[in-house]
Structures are given as structure tokens and as C-alpha cells.
N, C-alpha and C. Protein backbone atom coordinates (compact mmCIF):
# COMPACT_ATOMS: atom_id res chain seq x y z
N UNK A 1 -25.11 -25.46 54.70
CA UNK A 1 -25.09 -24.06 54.36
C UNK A 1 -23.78 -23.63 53.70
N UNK A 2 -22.51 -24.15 54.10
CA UNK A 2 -21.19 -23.93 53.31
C UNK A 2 -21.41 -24.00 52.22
N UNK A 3 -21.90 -24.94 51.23
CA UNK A 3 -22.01 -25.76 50.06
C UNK A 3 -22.66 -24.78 49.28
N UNK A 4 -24.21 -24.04 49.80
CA UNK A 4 -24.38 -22.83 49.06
C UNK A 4 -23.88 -21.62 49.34
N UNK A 5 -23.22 -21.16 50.66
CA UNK A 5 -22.37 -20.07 50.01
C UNK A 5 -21.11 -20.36 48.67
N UNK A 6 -21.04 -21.95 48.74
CA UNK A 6 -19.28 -21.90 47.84
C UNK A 6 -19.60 -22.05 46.90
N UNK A 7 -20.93 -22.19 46.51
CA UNK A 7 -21.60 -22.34 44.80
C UNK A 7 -22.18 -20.10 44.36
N UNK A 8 -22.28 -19.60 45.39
CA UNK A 8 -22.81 -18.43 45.46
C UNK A 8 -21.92 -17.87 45.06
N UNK A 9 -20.45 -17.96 46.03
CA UNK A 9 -19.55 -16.82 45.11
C UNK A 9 -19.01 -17.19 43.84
N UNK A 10 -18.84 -18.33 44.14
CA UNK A 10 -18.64 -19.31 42.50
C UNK A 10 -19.12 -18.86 41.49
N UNK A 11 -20.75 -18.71 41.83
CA UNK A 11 -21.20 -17.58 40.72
C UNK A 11 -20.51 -16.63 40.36
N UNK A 12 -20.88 -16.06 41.53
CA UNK A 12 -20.56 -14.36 40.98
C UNK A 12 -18.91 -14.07 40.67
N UNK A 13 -17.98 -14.92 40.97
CA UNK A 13 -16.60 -15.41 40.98
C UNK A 13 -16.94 -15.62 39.09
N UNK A 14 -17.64 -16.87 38.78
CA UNK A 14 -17.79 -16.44 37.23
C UNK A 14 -18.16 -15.96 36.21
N UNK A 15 -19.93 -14.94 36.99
CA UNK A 15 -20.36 -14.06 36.37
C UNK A 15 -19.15 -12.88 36.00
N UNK A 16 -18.24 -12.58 37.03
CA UNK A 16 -16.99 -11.15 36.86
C UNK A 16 -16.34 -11.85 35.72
N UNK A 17 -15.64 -13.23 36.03
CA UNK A 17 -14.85 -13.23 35.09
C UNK A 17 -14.79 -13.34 33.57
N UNK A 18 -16.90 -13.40 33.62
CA UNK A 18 -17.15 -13.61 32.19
C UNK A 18 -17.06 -12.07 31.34
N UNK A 19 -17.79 -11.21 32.63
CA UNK A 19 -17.66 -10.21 31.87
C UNK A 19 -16.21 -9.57 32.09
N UNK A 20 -15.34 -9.64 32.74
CA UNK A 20 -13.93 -9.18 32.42
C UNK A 20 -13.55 -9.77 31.07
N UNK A 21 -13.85 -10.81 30.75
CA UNK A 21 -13.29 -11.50 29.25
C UNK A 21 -14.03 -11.13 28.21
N UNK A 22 -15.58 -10.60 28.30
CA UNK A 22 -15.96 -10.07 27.23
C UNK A 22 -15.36 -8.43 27.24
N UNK A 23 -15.31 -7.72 28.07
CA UNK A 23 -14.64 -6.46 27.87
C UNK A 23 -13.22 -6.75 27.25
N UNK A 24 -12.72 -7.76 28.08
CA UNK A 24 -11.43 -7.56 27.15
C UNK A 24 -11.22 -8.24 25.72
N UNK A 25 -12.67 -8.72 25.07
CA UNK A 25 -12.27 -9.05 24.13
C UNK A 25 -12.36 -8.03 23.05
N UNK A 26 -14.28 -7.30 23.58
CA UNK A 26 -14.03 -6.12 23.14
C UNK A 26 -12.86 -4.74 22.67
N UNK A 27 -12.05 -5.11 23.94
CA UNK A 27 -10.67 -4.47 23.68
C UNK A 27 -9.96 -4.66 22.64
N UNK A 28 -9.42 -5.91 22.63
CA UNK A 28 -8.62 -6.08 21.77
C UNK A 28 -9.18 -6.09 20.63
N UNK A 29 -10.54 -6.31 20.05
CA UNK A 29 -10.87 -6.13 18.70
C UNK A 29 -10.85 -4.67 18.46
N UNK A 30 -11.13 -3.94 19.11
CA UNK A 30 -10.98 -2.51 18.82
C UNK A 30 -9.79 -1.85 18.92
N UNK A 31 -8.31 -2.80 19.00
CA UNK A 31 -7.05 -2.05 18.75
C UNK A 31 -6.64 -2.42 17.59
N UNK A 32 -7.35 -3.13 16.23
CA UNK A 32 -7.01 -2.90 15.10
C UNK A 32 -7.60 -1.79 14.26
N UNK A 33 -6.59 -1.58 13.25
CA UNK A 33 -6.84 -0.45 12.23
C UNK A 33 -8.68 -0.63 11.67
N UNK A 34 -8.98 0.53 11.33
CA UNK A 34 -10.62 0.93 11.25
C UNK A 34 -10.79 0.69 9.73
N UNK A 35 -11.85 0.30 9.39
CA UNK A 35 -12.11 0.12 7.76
C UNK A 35 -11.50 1.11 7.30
N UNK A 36 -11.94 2.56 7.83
CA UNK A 36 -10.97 3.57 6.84
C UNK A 36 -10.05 3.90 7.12
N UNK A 37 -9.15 3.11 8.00
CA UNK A 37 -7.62 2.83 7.70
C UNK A 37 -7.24 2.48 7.13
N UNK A 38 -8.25 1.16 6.94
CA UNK A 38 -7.59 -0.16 5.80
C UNK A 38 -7.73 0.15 4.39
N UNK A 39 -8.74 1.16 4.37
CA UNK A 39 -9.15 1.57 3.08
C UNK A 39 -8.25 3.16 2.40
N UNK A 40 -7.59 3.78 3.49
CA UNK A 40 -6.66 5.04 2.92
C UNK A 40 -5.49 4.20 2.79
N UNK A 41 -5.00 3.44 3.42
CA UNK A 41 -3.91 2.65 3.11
C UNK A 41 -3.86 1.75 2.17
N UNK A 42 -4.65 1.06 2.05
CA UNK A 42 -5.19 0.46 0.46
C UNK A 42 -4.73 1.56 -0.69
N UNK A 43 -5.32 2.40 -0.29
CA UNK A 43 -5.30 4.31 -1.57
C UNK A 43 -3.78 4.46 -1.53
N UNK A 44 -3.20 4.74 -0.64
CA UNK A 44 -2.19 4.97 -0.40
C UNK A 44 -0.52 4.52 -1.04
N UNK A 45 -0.89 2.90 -0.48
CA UNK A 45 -0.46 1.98 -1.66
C UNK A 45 -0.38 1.90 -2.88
N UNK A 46 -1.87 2.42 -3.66
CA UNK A 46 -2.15 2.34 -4.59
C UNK A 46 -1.62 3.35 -5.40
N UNK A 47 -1.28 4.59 -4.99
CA UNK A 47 -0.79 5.62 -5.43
C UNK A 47 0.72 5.39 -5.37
N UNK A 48 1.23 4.76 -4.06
CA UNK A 48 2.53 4.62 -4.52
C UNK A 48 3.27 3.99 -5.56
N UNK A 49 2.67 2.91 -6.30
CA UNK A 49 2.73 1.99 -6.71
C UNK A 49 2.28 2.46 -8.55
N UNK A 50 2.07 3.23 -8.53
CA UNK A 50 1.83 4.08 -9.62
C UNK A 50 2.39 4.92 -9.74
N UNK A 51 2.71 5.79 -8.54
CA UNK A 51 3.74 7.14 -8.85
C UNK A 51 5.54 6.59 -9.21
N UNK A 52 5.72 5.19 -8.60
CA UNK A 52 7.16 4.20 -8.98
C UNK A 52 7.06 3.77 -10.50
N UNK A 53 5.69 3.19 -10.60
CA UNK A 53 5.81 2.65 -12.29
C UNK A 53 6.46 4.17 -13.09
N UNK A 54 5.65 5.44 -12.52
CA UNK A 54 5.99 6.19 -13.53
C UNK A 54 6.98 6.86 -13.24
N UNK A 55 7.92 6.82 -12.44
CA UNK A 55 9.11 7.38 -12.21
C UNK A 55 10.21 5.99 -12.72
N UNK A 56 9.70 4.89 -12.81
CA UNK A 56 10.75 4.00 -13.54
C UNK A 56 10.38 3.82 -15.02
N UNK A 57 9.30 4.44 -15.73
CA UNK A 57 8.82 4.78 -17.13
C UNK A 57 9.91 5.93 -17.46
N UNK A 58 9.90 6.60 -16.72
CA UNK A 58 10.18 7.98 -16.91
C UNK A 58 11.90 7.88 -17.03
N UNK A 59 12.73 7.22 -16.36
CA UNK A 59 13.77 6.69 -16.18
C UNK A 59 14.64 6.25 -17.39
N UNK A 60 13.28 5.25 -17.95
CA UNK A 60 13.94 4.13 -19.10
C UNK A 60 13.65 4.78 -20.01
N UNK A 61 12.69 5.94 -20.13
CA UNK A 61 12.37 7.29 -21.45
C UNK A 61 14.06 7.89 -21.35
N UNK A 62 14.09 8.07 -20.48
CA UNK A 62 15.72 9.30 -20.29
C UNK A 62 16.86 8.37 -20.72
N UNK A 63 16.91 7.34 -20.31
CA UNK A 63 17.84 6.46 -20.68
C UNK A 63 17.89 5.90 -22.47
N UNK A 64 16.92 5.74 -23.14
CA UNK A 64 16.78 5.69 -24.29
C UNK A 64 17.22 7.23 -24.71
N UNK A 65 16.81 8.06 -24.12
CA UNK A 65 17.04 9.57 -25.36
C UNK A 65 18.96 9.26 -25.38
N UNK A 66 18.97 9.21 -24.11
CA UNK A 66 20.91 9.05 -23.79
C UNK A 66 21.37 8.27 -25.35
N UNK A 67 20.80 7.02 -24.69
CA UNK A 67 21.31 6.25 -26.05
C UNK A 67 21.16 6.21 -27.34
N UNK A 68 19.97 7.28 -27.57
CA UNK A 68 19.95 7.57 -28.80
C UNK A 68 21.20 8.94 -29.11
N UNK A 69 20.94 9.56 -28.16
CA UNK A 69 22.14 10.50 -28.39
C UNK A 69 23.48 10.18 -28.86
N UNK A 70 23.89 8.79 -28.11
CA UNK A 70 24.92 8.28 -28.20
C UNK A 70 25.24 7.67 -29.53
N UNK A 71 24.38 7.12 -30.21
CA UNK A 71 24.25 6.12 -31.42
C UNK A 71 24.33 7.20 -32.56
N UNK A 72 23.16 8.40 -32.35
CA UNK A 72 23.41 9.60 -32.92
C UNK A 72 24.95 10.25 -33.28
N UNK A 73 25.73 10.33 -31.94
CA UNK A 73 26.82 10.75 -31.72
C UNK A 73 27.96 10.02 -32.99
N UNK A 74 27.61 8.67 -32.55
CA UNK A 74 29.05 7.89 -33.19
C UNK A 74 28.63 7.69 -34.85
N UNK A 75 27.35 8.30 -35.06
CA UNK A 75 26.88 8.00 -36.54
C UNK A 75 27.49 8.89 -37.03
N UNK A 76 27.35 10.09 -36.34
CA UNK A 76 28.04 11.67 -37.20
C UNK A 76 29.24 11.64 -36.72
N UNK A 77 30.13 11.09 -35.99
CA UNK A 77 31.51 10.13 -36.04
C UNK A 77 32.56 9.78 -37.37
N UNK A 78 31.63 8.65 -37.78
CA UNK A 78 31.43 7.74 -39.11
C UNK A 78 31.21 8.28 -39.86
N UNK A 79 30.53 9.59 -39.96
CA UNK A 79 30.51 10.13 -41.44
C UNK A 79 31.42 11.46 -41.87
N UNK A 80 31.56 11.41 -40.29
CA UNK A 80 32.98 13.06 -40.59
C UNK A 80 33.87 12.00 -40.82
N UNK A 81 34.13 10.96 -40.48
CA UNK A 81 35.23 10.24 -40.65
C UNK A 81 35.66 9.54 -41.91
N UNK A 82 34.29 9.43 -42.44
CA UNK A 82 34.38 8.60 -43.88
C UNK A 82 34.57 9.76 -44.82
N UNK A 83 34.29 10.90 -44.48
CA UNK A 83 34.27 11.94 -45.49
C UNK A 83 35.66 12.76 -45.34
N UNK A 84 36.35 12.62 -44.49
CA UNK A 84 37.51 13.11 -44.40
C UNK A 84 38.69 12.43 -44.83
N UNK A 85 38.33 11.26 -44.91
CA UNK A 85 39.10 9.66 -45.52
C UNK A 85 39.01 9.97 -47.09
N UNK A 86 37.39 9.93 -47.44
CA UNK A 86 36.85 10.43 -49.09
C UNK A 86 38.04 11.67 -49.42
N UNK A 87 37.95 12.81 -48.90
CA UNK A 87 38.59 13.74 -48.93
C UNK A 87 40.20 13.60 -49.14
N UNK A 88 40.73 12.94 -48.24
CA UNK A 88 42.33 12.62 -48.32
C UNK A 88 42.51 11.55 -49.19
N UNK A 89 42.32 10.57 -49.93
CA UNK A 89 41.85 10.20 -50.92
C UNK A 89 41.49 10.61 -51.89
N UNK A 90 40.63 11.56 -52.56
CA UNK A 90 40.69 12.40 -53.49
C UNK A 90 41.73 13.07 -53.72
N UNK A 91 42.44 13.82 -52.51
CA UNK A 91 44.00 14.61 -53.03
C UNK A 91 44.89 13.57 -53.34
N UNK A 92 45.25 12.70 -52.84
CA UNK A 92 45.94 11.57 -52.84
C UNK A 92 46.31 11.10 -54.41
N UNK A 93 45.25 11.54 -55.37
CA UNK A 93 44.98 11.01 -56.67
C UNK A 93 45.52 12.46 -57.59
């Protein structure tokens, strides 16, 4: 009679522990992020990653006007300079 009580609770000793391990597996699959987590964060990303391209577009636009300003600058430099040279040179004669 020992032999089937120690197979009896044995059971039910591994019927609990089966279902304690399926609940907890249940658990833990349900503490990751939800499709539409994965999917606003996907969006999310996606927007950031576009709003950077165009703030570093936007950047290297401003940075070119600079340098055109600059190139601009030293051209009309060079020509007050050549013409004021022309100029003192002409009296010169």
C-alpha cells in the first residue's frame, strides 16, 4: 500500500508542477513588448531617422550658403582690390 500512495502524490506532486511551469511560461511570454509596440517603435524609429537625415540636409544647405558667402566675399575683395591697384596705376602715369 506505501508504493501506491508514493506513486499517488508523485502524481499530483507532478501534475502541480506541470501546471506551475506552464503558467509560468505563459508569464514570461507575456512580459515582452506587444506587436503594437514593436510596430509604434518600428514608426518611431522610422521618423527619427528621417527627421536627422533632414536636419543634417538642412545643416550642409546652411553650411554651403556660408561658403558661398565667403567665396562671394573674397571675390568682391579681388575686384575692389584690382580696381583700386587699376586706379593708382592710372595716376601713376
Amino acid at each position: 500500500m506505501p508504493l501506491i500512495k508514493k506513486n499517488y502524490n508523485l502524481f499530483y506532486f507532478m501534475k502541480h508542477l506541470l501546471t506551475i511551469a506552464v503558467a509560468g511560461l505563459f508569464l514570461f511570454a507575456s512580459c515582452g513588448p506587444s506587436a503594437e509596440e514593436l510596430a509604434e517603435k518600428a514608426k518611431q524609429d522610422s521618423l527619427r531617422t528621417v527627421f536627422v537625415a533632414d536636419s543634417i540636409k538642412a545643416v550642409e544647405e546652411q553650411a554651403a550658403q556660408v561658403e558661398q558667402a565667403r567665396l562671394d566675399s573674397i571675390a568682391t575683395a579681388e575686384a575692389e582690390q584690382l580696381k583700386a591697384d587699376s586706379i593708382a596705376n592710372a595716376t601713376k602715369k
